[in-house]
C-alpha atoms as a PDB file:
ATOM      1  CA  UNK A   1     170.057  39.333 -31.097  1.00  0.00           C
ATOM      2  CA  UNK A   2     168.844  40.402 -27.486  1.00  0.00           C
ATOM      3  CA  UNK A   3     170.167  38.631 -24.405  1.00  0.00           C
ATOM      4  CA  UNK A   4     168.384  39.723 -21.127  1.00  0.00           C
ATOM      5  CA  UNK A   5     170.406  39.263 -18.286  1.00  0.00           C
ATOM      6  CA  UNK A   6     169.288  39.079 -14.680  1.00  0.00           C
ATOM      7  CA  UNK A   7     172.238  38.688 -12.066  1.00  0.00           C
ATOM      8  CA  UNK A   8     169.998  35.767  -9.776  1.00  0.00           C
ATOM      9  CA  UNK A   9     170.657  33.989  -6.410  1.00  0.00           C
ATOM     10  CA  UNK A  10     168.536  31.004  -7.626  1.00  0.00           C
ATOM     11  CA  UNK A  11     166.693  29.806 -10.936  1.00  0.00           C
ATOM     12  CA  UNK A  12     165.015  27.078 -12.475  1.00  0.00           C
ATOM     13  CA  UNK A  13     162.965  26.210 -15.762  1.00  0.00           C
ATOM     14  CA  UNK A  14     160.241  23.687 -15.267  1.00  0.00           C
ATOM     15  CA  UNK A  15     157.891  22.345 -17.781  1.00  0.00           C
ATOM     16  CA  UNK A  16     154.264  20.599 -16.728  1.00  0.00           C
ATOM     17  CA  UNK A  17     155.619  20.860 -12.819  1.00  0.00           C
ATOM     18  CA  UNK A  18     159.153  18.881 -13.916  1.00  0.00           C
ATOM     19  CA  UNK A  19     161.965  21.136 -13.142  1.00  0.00           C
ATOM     20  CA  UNK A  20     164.077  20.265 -16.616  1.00  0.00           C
ATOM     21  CA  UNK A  21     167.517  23.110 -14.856  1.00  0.00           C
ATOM     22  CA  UNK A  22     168.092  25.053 -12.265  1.00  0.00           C
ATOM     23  CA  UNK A  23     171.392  27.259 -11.349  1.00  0.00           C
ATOM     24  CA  UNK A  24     172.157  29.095  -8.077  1.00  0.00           C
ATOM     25  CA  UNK A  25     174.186  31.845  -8.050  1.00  0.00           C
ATOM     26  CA  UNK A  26     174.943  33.286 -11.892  1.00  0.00           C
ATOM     27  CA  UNK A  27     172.779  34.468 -15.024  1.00  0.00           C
ATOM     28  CA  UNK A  28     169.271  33.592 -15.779  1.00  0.00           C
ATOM     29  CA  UNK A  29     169.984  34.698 -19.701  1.00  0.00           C
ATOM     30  CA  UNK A  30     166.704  35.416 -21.496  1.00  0.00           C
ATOM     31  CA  UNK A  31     167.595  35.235 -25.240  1.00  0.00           C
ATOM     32  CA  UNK A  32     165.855  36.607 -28.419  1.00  0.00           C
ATOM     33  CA  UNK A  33     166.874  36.170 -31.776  1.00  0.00           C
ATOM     34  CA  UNK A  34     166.198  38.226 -34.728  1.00  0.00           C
ATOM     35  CA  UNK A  35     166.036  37.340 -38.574  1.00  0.00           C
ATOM     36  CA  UNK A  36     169.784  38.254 -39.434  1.00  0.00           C
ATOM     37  CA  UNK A  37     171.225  36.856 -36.705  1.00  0.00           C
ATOM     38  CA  UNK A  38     173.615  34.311 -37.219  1.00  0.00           C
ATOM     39  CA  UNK A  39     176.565  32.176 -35.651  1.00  0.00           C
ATOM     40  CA  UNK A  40     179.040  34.645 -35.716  1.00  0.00           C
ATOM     41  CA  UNK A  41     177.046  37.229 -33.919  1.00  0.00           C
ATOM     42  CA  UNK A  42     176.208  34.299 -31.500  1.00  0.00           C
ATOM     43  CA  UNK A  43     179.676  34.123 -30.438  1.00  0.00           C
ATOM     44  CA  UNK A  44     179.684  37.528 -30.184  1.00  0.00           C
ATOM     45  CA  UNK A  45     177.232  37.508 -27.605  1.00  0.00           C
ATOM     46  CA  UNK A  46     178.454  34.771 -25.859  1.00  0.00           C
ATOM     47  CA  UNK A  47     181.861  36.495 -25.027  1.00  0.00           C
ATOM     48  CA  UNK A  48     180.164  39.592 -23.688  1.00  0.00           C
ATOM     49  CA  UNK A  49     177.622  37.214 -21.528  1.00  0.00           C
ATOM     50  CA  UNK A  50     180.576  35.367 -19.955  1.00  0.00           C
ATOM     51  CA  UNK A  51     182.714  38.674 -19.719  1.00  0.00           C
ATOM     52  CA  UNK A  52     179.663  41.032 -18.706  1.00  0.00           C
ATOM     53  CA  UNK A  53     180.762  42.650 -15.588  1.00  0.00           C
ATOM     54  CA  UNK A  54     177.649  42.235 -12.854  1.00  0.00           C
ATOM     55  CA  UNK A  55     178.997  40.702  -9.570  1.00  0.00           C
ATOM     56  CA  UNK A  56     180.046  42.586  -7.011  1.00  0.00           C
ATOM     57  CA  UNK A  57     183.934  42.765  -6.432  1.00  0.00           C
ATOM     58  CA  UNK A  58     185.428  43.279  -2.679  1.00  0.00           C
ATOM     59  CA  UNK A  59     184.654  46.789  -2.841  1.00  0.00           C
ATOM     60  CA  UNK A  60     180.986  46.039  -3.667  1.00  0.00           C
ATOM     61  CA  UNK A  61     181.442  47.384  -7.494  1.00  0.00           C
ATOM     62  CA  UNK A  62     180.427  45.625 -10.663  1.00  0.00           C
ATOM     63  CA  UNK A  63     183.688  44.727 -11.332  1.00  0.00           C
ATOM     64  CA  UNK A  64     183.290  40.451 -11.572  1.00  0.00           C
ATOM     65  CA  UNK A  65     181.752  38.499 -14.370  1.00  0.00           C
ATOM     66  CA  UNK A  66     180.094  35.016 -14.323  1.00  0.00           C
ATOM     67  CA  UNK A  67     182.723  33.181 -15.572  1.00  0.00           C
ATOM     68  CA  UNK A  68     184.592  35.411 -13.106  1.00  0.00           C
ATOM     69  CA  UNK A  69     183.216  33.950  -9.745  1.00  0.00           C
ATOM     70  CA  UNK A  70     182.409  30.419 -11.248  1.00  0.00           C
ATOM     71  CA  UNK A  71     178.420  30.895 -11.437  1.00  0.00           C
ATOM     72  CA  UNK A  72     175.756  29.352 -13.335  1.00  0.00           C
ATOM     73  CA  UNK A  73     174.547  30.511 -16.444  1.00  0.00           C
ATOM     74  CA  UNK A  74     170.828  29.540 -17.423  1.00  0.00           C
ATOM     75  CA  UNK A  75     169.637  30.081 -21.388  1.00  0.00           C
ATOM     76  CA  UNK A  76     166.218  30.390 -22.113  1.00  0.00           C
ATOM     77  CA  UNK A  77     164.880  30.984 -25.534  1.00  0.00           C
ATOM     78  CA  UNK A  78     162.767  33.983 -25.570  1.00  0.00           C
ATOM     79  CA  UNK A  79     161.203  35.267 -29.000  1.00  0.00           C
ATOM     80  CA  UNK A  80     159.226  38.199 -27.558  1.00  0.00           C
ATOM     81  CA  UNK A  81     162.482  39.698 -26.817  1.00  0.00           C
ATOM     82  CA  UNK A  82     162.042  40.599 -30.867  1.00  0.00           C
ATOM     83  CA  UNK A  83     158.559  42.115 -30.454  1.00  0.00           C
ATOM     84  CA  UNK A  84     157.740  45.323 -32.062  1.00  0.00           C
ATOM     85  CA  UNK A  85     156.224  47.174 -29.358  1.00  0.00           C
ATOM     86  CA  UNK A  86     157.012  50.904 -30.551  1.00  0.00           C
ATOM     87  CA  UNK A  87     152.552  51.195 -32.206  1.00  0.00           C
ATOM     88  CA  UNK A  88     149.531  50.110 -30.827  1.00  0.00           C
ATOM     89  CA  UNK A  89     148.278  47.587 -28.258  1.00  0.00           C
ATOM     90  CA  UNK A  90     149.661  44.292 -29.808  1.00  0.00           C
ATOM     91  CA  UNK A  91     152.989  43.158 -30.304  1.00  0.00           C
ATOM     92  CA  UNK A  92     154.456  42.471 -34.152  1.00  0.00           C
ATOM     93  CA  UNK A  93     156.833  39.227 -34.630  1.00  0.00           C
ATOM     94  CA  UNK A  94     157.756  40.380 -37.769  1.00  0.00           C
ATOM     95  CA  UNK A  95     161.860  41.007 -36.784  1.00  0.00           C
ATOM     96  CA  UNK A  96     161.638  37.443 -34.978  1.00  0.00           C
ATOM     97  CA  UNK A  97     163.532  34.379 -36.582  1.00  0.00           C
ATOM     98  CA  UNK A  98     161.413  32.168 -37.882  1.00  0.00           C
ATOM     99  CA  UNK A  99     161.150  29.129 -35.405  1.00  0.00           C
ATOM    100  CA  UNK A 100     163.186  26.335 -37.276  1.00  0.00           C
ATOM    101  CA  UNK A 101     166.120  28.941 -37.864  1.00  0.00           C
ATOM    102  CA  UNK A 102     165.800  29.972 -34.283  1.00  0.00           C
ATOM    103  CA  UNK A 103     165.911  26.929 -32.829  1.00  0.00           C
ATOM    104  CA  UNK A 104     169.199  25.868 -34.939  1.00  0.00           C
ATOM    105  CA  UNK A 105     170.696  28.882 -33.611  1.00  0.00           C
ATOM    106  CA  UNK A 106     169.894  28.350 -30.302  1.00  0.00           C
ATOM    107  CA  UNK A 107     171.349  25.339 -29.824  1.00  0.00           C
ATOM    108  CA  UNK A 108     174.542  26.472 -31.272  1.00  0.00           C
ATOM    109  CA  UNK A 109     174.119  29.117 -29.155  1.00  0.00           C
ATOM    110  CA  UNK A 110     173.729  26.422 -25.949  1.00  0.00           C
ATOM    111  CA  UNK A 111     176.528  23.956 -27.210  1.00  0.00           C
ATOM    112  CA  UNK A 112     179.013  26.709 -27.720  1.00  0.00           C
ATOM    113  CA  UNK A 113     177.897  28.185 -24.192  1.00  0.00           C
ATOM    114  CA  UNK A 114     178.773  24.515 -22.177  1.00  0.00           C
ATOM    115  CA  UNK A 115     182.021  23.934 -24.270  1.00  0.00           C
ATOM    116  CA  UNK A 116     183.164  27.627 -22.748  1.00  0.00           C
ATOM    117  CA  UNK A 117     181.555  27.633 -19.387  1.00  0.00           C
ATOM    118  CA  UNK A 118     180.870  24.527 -16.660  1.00  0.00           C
ATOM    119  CA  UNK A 119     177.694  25.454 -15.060  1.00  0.00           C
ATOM    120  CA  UNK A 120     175.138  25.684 -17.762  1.00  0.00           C
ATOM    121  CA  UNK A 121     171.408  25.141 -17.939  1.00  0.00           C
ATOM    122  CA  UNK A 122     169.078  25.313 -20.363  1.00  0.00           C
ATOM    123  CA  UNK A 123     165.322  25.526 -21.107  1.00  0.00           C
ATOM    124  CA  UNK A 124     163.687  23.657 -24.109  1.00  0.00           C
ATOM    125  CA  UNK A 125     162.857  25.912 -27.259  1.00  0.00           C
ATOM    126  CA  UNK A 126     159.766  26.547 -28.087  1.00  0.00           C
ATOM    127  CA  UNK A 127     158.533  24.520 -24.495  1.00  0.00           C
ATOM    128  CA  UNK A 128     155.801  26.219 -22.047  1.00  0.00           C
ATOM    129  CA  UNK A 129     157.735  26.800 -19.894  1.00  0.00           C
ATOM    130  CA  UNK A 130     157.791  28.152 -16.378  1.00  0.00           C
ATOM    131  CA  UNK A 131     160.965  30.190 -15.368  1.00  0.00           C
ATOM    132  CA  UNK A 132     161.572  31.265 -11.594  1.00  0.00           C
ATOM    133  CA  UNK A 133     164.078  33.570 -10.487  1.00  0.00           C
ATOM    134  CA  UNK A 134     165.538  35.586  -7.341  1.00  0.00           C
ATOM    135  CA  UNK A 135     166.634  38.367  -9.146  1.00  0.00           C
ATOM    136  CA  UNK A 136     169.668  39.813  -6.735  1.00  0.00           C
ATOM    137  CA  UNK A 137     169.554  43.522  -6.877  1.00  0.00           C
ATOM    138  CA  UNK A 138     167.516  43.660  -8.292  1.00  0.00           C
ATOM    139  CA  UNK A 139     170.188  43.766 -11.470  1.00  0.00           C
ATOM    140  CA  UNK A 140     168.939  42.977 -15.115  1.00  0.00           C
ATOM    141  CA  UNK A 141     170.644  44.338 -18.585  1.00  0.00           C
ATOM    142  CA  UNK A 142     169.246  44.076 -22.018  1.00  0.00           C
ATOM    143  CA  UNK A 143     172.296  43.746 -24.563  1.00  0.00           C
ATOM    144  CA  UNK A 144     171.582  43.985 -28.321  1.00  0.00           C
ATOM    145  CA  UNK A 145     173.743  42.716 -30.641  1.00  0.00           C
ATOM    146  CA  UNK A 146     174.536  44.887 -34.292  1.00  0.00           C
END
């Protein structure tokens, strides 16, 4: 599992020009999930999201988390986060969940994310969808689960 974090000002998620979320200050949270992911490791992730130290404290160091400072949190599915991109000119899906297990475990992922945290958006798996951000920092981590 791959979460892609970007510490953002502003966000949204539209789909064919209808904005479906949006989040001000927080986490635009790009995630990617892998064949043996599962729930557990889901939760996993979701604790070091929500705990993931990124805001600036009064001293101006990394020191405050989302959940820290109250700020949004906005999931997007993201499958070419599990690319193989080490050969050639084209990525591989091979390590990618298959899309009906995916989507299963992304909305776990999503339900268990708004019964721990208030501001929570969410795109729509599998959508085309069209993500804007205001990336503040610019500041963006890639944790990997495993």
């Amino acid at each position: 599992m791959k979460a892609l974090l970007q510490r953002v000002s502003s966000a949204d998620v539209r789909i064919g020009g209808e904005r479906v979320a949006s989040i001000g200050v927080g986490l635009l949270v790009l995630l990617g999930l892998d064949q043996d992911d599962d729930q557990p490791a889901a939760d996993r992730m979701l604790e070091r999201i929500l705990a993931y130290r990124v805001f600036a404290d009064e001293n101006g160091r990394m020191n405050r988390s989302v959940a820290d400072i109250g700020g949004g949190v906005l999931l997007v599915s993201q499958f070419t986060l599990s690319a193989d991109t080490g050969k050639g000119l084209r990525p591989g899906f091979s390590r990618a969940m298959p899309p009906a297990e995916a989507e299963a475990l992304y909305d776990y992922t999503l339900a268990r994310l708004r019964q721990r945290h208030a501001q929570v958006g969410a795109g729509v798996f599998g959508a085309d969808m069209q993500v804007s951000l205001t990336n503040d920092g610019p500041v963006t981590f890639l944790l990997e689960s495993g």
